[in-house]
N, C-alpha and C. Protein backbone atom coordinates (compact mmCIF):
# COMPACT_ATOMS: atom_id res chain seq x y z
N UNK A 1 61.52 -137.51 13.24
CA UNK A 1 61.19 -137.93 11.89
C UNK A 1 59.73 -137.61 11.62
N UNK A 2 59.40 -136.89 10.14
CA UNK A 2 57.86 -136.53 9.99
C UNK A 2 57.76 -137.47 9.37
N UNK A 3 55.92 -137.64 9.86
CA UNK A 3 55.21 -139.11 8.72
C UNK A 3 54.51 -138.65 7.98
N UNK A 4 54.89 -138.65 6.93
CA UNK A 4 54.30 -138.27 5.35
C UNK A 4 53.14 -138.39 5.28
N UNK A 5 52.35 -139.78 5.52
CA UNK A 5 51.23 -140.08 5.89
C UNK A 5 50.23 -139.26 6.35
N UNK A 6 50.32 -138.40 7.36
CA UNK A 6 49.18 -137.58 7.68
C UNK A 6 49.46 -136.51 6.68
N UNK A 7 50.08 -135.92 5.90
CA UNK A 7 50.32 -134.34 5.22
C UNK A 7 49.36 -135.30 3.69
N UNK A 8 49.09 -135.87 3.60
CA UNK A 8 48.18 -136.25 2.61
C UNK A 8 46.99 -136.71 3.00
N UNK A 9 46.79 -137.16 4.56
CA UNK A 9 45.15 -137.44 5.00
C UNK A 9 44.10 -136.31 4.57
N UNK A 10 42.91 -135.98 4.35
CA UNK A 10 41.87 -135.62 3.92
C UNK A 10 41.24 -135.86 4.87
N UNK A 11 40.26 -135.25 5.74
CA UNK A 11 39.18 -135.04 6.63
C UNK A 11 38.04 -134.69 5.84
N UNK A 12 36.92 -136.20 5.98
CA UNK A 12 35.86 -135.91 4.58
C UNK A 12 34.83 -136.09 5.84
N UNK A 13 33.88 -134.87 5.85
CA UNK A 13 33.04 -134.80 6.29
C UNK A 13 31.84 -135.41 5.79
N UNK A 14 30.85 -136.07 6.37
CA UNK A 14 29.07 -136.69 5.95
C UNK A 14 28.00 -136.22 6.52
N UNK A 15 27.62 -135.15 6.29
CA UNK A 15 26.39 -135.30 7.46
C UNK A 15 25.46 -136.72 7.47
N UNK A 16 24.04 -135.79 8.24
CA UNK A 16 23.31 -137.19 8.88
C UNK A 16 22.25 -137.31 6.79
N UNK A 17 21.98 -136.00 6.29
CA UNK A 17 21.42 -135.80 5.47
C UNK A 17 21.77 -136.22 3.77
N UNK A 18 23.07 -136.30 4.32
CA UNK A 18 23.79 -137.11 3.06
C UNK A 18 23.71 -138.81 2.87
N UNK A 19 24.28 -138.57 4.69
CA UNK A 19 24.72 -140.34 4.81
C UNK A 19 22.92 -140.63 4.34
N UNK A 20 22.18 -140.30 4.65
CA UNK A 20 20.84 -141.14 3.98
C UNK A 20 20.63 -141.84 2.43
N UNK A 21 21.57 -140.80 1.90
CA UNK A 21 21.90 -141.32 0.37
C UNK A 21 20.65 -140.64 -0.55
N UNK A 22 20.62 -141.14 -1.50
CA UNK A 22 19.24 -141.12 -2.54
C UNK A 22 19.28 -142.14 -3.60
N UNK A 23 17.73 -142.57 -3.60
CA UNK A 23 17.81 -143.72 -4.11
C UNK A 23 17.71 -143.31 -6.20
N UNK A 24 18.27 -144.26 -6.82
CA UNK A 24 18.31 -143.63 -8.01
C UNK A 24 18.94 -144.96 -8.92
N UNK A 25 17.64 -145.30 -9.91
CA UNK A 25 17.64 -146.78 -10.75
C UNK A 25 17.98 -146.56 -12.17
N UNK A 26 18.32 -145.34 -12.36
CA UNK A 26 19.02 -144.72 -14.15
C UNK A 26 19.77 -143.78 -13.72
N UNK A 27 20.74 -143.66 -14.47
CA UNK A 27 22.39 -142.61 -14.93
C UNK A 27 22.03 -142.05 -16.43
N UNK A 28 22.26 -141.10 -16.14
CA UNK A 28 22.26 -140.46 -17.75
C UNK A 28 23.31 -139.51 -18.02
N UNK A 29 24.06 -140.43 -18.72
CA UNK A 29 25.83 -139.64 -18.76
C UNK A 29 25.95 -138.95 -20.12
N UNK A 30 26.15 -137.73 -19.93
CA UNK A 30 26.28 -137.11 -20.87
C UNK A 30 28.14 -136.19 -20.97
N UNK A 31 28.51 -135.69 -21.80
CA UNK A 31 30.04 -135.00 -21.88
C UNK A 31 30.12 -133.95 -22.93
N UNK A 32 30.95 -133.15 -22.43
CA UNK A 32 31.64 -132.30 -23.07
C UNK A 32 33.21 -132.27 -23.06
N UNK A 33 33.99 -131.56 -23.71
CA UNK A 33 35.52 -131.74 -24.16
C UNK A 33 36.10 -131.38 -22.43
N UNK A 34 35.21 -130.61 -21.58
CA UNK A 34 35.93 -130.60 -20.50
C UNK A 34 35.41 -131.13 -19.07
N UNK A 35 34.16 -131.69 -19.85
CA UNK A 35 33.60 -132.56 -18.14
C UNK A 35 32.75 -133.65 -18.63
N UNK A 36 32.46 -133.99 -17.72
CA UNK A 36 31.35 -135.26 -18.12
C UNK A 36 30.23 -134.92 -16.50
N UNK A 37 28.60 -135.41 -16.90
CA UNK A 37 27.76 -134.76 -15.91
C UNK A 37 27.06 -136.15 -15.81
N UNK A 38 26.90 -136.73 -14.70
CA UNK A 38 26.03 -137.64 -14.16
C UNK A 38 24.96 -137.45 -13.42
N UNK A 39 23.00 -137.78 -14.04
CA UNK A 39 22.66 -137.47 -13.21
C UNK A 39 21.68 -138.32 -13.19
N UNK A 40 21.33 -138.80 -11.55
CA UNK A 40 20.61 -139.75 -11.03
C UNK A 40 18.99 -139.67 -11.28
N UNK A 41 18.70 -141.14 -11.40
CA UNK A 41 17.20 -140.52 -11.75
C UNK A 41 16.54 -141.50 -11.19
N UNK A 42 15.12 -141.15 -10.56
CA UNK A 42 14.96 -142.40 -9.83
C UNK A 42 13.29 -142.43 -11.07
N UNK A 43 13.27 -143.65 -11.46
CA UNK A 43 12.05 -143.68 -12.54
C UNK A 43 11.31 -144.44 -11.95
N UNK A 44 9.84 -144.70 -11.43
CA UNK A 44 8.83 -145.29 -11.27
C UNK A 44 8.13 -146.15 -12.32
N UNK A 45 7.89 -147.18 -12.04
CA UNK A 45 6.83 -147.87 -13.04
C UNK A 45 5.78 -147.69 -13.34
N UNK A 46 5.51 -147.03 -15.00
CA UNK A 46 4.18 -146.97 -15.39
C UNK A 46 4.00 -144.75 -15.18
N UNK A 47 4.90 -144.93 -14.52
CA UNK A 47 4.90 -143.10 -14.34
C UNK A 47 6.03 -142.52 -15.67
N UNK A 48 5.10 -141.73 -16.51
CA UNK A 48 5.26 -140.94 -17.77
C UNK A 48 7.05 -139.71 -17.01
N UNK A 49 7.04 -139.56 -16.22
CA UNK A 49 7.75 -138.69 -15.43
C UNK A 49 8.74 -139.51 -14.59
N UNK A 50 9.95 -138.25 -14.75
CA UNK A 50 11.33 -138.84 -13.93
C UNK A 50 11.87 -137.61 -13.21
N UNK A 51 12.51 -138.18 -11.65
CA UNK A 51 13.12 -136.39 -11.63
C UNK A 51 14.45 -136.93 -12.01
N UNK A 52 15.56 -136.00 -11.49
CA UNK A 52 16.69 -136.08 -11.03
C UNK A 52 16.72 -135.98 -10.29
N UNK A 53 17.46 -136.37 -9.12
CA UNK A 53 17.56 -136.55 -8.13
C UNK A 53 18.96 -135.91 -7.81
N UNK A 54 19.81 -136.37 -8.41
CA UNK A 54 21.24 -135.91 -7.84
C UNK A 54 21.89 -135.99 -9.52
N UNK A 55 22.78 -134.85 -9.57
CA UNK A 55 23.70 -134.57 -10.51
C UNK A 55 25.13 -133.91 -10.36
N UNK A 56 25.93 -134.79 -10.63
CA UNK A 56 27.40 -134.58 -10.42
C UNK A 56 28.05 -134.52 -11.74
N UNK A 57 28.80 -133.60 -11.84
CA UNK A 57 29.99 -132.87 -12.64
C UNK A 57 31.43 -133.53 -12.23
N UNK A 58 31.95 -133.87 -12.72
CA UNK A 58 33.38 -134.58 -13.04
C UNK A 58 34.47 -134.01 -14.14
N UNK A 59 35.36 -133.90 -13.80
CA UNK A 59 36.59 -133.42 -14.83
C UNK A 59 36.76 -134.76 -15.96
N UNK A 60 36.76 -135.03 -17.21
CA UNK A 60 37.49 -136.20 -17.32
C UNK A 60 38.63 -137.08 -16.30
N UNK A 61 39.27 -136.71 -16.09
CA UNK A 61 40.67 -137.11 -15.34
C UNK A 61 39.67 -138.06 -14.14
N UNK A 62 38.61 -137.29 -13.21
CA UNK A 62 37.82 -137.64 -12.36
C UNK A 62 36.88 -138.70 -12.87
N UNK A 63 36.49 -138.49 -13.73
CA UNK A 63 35.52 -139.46 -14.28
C UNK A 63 35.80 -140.98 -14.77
N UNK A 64 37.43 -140.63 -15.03
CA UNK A 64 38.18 -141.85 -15.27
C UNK A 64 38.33 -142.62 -14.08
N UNK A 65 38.88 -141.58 -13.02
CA UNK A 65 39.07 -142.71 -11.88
C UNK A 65 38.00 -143.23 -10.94
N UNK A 66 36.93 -142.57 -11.18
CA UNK A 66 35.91 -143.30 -10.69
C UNK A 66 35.40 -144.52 -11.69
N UNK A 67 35.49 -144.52 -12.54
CA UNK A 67 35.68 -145.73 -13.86
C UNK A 67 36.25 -146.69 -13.38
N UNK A 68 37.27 -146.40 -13.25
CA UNK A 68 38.13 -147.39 -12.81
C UNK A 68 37.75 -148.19 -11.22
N UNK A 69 37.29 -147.12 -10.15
CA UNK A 69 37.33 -147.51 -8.98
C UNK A 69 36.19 -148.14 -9.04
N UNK A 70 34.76 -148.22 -9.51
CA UNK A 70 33.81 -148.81 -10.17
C UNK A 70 33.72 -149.81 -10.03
N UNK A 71 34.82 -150.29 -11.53
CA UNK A 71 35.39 -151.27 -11.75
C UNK A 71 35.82 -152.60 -11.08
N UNK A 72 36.85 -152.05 -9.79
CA UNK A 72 37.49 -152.20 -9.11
C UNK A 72 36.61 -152.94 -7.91
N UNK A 73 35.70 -152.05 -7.67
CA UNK A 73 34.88 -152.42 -6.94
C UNK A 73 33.68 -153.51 -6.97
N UNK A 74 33.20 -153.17 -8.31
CA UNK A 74 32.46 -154.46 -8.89
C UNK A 74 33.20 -156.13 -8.86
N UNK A 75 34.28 -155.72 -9.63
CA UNK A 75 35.34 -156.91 -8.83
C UNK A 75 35.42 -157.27 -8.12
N UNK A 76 35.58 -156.94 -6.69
CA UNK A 76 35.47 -157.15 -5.77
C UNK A 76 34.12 -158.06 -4.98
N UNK A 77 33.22 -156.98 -5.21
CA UNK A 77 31.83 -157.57 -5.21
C UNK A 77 31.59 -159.21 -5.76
N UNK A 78 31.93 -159.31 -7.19
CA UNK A 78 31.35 -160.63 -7.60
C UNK A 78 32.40 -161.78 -7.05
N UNK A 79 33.71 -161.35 -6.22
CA UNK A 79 34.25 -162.34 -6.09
C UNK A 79 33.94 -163.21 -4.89
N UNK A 80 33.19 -162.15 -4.02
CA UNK A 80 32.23 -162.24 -2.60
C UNK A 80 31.25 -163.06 -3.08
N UNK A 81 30.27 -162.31 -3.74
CA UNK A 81 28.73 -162.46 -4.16
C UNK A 81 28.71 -163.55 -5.23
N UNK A 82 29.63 -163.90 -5.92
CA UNK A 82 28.86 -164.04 -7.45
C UNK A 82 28.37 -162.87 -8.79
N UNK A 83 28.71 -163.19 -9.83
CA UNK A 83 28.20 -162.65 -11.03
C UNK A 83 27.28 -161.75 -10.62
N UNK A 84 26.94 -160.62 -11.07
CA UNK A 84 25.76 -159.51 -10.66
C UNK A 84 25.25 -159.61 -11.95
N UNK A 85 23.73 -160.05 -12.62
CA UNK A 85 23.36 -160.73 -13.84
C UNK A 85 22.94 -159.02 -14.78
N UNK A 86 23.48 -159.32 -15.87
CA UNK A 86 22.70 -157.90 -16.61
C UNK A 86 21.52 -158.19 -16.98
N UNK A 87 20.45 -157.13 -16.56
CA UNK A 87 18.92 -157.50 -16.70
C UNK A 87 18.53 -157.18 -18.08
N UNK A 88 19.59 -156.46 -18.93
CA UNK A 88 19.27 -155.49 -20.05
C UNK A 88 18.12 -154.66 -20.12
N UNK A 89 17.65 -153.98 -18.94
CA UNK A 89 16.79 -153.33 -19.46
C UNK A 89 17.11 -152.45 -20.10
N UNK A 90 15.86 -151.72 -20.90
CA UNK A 90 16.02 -150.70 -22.00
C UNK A 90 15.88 -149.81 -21.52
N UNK A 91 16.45 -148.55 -21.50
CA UNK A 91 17.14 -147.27 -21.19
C UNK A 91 15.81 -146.08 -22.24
N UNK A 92 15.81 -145.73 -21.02
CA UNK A 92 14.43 -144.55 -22.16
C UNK A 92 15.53 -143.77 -23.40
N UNK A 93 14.67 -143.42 -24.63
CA UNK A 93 15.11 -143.30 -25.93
C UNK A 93 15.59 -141.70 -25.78
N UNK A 94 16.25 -141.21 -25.06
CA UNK A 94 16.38 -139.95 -25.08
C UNK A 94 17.94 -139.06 -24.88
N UNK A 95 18.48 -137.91 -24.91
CA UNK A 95 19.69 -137.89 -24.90
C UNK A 95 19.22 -136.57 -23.99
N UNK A 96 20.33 -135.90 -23.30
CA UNK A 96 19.90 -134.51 -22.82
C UNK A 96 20.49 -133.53 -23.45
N UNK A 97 20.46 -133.48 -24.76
CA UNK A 97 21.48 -132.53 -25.48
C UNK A 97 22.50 -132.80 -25.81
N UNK A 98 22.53 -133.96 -25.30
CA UNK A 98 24.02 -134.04 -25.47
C UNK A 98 24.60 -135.24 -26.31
N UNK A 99 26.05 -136.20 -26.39
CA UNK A 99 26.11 -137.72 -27.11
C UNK A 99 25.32 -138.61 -26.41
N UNK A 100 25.04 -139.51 -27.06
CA UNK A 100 24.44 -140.61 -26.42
C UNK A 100 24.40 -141.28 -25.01
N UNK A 101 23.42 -141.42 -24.51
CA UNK A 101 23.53 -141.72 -23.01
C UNK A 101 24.23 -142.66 -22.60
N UNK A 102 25.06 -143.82 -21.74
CA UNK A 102 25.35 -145.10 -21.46
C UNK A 102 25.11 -144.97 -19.64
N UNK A 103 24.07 -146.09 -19.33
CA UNK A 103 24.11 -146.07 -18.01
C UNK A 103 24.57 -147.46 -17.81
């Protein structure tokens, strides 16, 4: 009898350079009819300047389910932790060409 189970496992590789991560305190989501582009920005206080740091491309379809898994996950989180409080900060006034930002 075959187990289905492994013919759908995925072998996801990390290096040591990834697993370090990057740190990044603004999203600036922008879209088009066939993707949506996320990209990390790590902003300093009092510094006129931001880089990017990391920017990822998503299909809609992709962008949804990370939405969702997000979601999912935040859930999770506050049922451990408690409420995660919105600080509202204000989001610099800018777009990258594109619709309106939401981070």
């Amino acid at each position: 009898m075959e187990n289905n189970n492994n013919k759908n496992q995925i072998n996801i590789e990390l290096t040591d350079e990834i697993a370090e991560g990057i740190y990044s305190n603004l999203a600036i989501i922008t879209h088009s009819p066939t993707e949506f582009v996320v990209d990390f920005i790590k902003l300093m206080p009092a510094s006129p300047k931001a880089k990017v740091k990391s920017r990822i491309i998503l299909t809609p379809q992709n962008a949804k389910r990370l939405y969702k898994a997000l979601a999912d996950n935040i859930s999770k989180y506050e049922s451990m932790h408690g409420t995660i409080k919105d600080v509202n900060e204000k989001t610099p006034p800018f777009t990258m060409g594109g619709p309106a930002a939401q981070a």
